[in-house]
Protein backbone atom coordinates (compact mmCIF):
# COMPACT_ATOMS: atom_id res chain seq x y z
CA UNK A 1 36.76 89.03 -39.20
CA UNK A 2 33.88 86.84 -40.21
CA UNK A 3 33.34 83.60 -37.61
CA UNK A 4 35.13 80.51 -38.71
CA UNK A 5 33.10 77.60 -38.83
CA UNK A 6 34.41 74.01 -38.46
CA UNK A 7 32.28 70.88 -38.96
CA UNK A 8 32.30 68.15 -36.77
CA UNK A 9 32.40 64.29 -37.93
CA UNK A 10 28.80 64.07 -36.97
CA UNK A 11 27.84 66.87 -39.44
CA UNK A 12 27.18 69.48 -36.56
CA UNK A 13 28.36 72.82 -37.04
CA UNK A 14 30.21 74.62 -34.15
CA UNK A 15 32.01 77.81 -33.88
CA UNK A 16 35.88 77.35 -33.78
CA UNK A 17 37.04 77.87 -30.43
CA UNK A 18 40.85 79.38 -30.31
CA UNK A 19 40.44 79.08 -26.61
CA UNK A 20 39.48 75.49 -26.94
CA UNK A 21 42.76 75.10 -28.85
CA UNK A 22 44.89 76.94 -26.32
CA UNK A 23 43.83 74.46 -23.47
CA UNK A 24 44.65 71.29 -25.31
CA UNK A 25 47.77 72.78 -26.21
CA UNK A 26 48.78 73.33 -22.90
CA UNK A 27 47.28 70.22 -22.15
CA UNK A 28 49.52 68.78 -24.28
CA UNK A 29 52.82 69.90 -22.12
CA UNK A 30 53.48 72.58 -24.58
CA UNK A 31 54.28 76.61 -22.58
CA UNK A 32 51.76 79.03 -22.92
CA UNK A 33 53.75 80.96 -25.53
CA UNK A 34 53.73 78.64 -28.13
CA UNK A 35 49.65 77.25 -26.94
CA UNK A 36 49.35 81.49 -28.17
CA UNK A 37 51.66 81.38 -31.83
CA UNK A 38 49.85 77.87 -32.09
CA UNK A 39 45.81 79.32 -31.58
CA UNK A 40 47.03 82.68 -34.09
CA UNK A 41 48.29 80.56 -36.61
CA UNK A 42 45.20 78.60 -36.75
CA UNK A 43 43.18 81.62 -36.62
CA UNK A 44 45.44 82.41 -40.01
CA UNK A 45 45.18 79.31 -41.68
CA UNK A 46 41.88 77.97 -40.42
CA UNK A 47 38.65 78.54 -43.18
CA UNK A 48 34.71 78.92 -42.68
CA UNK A 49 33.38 74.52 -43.25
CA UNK A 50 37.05 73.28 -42.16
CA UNK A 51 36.82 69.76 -40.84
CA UNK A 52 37.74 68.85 -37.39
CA UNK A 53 39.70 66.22 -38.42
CA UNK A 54 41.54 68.91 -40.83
CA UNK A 55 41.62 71.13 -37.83
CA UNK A 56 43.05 68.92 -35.62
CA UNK A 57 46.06 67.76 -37.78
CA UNK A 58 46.60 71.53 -38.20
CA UNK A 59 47.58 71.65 -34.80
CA UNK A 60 49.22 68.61 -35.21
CA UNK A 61 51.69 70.20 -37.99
CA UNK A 62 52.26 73.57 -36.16
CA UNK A 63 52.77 71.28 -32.59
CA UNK A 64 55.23 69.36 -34.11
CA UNK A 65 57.37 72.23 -35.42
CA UNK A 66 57.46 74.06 -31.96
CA UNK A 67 57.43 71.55 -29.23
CA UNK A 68 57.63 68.05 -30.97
CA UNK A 69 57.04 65.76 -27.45
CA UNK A 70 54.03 67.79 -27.09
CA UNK A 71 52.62 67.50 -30.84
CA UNK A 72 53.25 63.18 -29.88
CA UNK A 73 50.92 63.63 -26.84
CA UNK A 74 48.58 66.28 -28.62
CA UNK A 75 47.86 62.81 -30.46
CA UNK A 76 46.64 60.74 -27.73
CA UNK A 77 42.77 60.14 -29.34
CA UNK A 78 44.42 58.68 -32.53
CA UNK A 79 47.37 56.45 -29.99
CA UNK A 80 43.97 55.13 -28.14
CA UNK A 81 42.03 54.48 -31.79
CA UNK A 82 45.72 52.49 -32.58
CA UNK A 83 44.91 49.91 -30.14
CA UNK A 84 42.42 48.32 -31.99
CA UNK A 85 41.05 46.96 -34.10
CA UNK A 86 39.92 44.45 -31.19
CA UNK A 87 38.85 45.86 -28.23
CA UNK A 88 40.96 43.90 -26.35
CA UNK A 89 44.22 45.89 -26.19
CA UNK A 90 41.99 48.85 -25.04
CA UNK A 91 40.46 46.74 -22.13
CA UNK A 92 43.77 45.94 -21.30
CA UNK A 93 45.19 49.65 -21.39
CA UNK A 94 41.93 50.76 -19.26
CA UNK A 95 43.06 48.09 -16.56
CA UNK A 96 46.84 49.39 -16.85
CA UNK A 97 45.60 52.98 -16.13
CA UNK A 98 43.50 52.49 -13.12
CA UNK A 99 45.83 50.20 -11.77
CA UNK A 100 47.99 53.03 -11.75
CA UNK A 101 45.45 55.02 -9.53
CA UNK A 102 45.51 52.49 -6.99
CA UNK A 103 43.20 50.12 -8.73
CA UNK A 104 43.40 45.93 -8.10
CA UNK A 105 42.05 45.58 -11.75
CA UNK A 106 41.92 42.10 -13.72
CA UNK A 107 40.14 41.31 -16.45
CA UNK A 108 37.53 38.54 -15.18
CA UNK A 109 36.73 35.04 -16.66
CA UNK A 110 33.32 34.64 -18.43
CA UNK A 111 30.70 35.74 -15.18
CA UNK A 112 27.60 33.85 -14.01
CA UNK A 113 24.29 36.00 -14.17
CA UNK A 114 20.99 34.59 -12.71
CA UNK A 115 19.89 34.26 -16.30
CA UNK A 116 22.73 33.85 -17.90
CA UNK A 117 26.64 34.28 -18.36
CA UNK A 118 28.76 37.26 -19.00
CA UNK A 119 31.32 38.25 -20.78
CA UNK A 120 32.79 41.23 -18.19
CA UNK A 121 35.77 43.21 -19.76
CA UNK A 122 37.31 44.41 -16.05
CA UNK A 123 37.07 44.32 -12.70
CA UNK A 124 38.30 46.61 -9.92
CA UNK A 125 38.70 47.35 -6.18
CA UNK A 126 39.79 49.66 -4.39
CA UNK A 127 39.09 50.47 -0.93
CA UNK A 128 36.80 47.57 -0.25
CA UNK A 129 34.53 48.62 -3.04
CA UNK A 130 34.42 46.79 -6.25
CA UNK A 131 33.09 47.58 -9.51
CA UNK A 132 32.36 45.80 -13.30
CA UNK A 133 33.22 47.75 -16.18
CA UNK A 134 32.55 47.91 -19.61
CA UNK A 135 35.14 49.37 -21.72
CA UNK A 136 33.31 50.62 -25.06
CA UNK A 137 36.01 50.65 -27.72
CA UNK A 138 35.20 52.28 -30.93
CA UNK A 139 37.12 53.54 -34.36
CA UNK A 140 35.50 56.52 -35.13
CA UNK A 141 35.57 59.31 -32.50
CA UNK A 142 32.00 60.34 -33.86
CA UNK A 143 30.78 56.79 -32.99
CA UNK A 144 28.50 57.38 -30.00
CA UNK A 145 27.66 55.31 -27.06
CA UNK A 146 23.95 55.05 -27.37
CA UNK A 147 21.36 54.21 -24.64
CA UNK A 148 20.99 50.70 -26.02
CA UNK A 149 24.60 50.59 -24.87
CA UNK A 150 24.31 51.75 -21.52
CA UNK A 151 20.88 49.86 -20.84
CA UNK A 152 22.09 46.81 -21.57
CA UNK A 153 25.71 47.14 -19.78
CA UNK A 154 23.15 48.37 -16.69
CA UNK A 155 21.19 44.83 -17.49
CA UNK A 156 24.27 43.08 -17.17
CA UNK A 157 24.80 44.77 -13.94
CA UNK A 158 21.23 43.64 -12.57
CA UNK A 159 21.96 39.97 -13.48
CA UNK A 160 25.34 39.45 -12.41
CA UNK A 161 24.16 41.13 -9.05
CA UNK A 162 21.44 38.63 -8.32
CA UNK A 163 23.84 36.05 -9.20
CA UNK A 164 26.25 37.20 -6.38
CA UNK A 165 23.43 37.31 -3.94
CA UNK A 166 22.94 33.44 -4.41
CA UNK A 167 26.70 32.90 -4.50
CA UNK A 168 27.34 32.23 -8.26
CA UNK A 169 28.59 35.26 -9.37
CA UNK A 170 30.90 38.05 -7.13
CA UNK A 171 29.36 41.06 -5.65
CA UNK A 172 30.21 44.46 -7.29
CA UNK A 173 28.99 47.96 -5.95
CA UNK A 174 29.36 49.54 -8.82
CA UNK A 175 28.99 49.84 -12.35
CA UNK A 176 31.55 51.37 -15.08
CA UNK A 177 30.93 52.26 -18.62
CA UNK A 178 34.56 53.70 -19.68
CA UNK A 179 35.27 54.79 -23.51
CA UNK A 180 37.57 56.45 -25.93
CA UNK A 181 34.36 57.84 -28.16
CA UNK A 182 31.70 60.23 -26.67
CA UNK A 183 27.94 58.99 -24.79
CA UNK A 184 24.78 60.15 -26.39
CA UNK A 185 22.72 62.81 -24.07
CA UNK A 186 19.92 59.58 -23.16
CA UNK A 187 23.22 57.69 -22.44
CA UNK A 188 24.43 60.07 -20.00
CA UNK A 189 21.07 60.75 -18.54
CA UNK A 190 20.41 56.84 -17.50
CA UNK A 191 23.76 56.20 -16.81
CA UNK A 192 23.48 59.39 -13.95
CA UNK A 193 19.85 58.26 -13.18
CA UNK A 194 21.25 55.01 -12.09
CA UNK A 195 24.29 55.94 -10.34
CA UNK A 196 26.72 54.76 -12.91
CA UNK A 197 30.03 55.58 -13.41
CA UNK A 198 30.20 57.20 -17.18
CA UNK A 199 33.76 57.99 -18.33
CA UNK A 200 34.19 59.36 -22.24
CA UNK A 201 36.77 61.54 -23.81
CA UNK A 202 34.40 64.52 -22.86
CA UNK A 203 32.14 63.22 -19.95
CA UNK A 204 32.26 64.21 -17.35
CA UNK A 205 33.17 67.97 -18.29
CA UNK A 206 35.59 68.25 -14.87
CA UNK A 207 37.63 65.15 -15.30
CA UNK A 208 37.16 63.33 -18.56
CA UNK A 209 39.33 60.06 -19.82
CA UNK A 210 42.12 62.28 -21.39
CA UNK A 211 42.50 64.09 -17.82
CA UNK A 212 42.69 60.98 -16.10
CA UNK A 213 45.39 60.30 -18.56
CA UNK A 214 46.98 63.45 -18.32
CA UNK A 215 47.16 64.12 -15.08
CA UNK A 216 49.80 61.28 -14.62
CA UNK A 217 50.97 60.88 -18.10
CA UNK A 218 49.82 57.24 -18.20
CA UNK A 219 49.75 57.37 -22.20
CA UNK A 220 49.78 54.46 -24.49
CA UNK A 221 52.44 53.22 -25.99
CA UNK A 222 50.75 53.53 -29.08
CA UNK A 223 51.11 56.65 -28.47
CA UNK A 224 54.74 56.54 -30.65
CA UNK A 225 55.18 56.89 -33.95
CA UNK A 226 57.49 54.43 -34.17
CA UNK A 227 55.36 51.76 -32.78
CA UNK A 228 53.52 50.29 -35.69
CA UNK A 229 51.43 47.26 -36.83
CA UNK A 230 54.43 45.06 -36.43
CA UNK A 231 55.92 46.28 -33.57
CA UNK A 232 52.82 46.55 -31.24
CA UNK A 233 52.05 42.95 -31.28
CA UNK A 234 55.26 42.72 -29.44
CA UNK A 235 54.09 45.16 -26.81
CA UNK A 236 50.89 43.52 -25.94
CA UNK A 237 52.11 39.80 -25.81
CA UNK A 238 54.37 41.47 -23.84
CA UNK A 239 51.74 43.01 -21.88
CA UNK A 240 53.62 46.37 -22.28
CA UNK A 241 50.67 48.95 -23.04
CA UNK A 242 51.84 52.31 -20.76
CA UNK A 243 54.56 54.06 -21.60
CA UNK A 244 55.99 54.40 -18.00
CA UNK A 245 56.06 50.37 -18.17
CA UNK A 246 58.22 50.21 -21.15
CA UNK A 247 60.48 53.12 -20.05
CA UNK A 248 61.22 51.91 -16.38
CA UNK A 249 62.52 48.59 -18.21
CA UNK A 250 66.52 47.66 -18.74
CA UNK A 251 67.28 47.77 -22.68
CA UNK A 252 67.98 43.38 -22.04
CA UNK A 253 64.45 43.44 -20.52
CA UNK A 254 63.25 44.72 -22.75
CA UNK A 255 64.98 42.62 -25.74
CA UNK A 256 63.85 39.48 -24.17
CA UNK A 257 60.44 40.65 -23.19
CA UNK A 258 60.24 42.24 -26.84
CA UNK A 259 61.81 39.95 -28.94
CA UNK A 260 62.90 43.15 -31.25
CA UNK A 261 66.45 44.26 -32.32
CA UNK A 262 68.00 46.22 -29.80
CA UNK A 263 68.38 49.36 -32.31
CA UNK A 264 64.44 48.96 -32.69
CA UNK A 265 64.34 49.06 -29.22
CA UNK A 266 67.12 52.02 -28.27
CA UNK A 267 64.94 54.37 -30.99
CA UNK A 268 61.56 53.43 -29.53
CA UNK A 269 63.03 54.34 -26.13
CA UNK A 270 64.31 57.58 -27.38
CA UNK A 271 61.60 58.22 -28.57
CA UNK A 272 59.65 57.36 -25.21
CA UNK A 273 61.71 59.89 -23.17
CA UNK A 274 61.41 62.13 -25.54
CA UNK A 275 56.93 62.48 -24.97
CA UNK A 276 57.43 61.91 -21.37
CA UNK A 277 59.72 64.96 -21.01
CA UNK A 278 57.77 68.04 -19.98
């Protein structure tokens, strides 16, 4: 059988990887027999110049006819992309998750640099250290986080620092670039040259953002179907944005945090238990 190629949203070409397929399947939650009828049906159906965005809503389809709560988290990049189109709700989602790893994260008032201010989106500690970070929200998964990015969140860094030093600003050890897109390779090489913390949907290799996610099943609540354009303003007044949060809630809660109709809210929590199920 001749290789399959598959183009990528940037226009490079890769090889289609079945095994690459296998692991996000079982990433997903689904068993390993249906990651296997899932990889040889795309080996069937997949053609030489497929899309990946083609590719990956093949999964999608043949997810969602075996093991449906997986086929909802198979579709965590597109729940992350649904908290936009600000940048806001995904600061705010970023601060939910590492809060669940032990993290006292807020997201800081306007900062004092030596120079000038700063807008900082969040601000950690744990342990006794602290840390800024930058949470780089973007629409397109092929939108890269350049070096211009990471310079001048590394800038930012610098001035706030000799700020604290004087007493106008406070003092952070470390500093966090955190998105749902990808870094350029000069990205990733200054970010590692100057001890940052780089977190992407594929950097680092061991324990990338969807792992962190994973791991714990912190997803989005954007992450249901049923949660749409009017529904999710609800969620973040509410300041709802995991999926553990809304679940762990009474049904009157949730009606008063909501302000929905309780049938809106029994299906969305159906729907909830449903995705967290593994």
């Amino acid at each position: 059988m001749s290789p399959i190629t598959v183009i990528k949203s940037s226009g490079e070409k890769q090889a289609l990887d079945l095994d690459k397929i296998r692991r996000t399947v079982l990433r997903s939650g689904a068993p390993v027999d249906i990651a296997e009828r899932v990889a040889s049906e795309v080996q069937k159906r997949a053609y030489d110049g497929i899309p990946t965005h083609e590719l990956f809503s093949l999964v999608r389809v043949l997810l969602q006819r075996e093991y449906p709560a997986a086929a909802r988290r198979y579709n965590l990049r597109d729940a992350i992309i649904k908290l936009g189109p600000a940048g806001f709700e995904f600061e705010k989602y970023i601060a939910g998750l590492l809060s669940a790893y032990g993290y006292d994260a807020e997201l800081p008032p306007i900062l004092e640099g030596i120079c000038v201010s700063h807008e900082v989106d969040i601000s950690i500690e744990k342990n006794g250290r602290t840390a800024m970070i930058e949470a780089k929200f973007r629409h397109e998964p092929g939108v890269f986080i350049n070096i211009k990015d990471t310079m001048a969140t590394w800038m930012r860094f610098l001035d706030i620092s000799e700020a604290a030093r004087v007493g106008r600003a406070p003092h952070f050890d470390e500093c966090w670039i955190v998105t749902n897109s990808r870094f350029s390779h000069d990205s990733i090489a200054f970010g590692h040259c100057k001890n940052m913390v780089m977190l992407s949907w594929d950097h680092p290799h061991e324990r990338p953002l969807p792992r962190w996610i994973d791991e714990v099943g912190l997803y989005p609540i954007t992450i249901l179907e049923k949660v749409d354009r009017e529904t999710f303003p609800a969620f973040s007044a509410a300041n709802i944005m995991l999926l553990q949060d809304f679940v762990k809630r009474s049904p009157r809660e949730l009606r008063s945090l909501l302000k929905l109709p309780q049938n809106k809210i029994d299906e969305l929590l159906e729907e909830a238990k449903m995705v967290l199920q593994k």
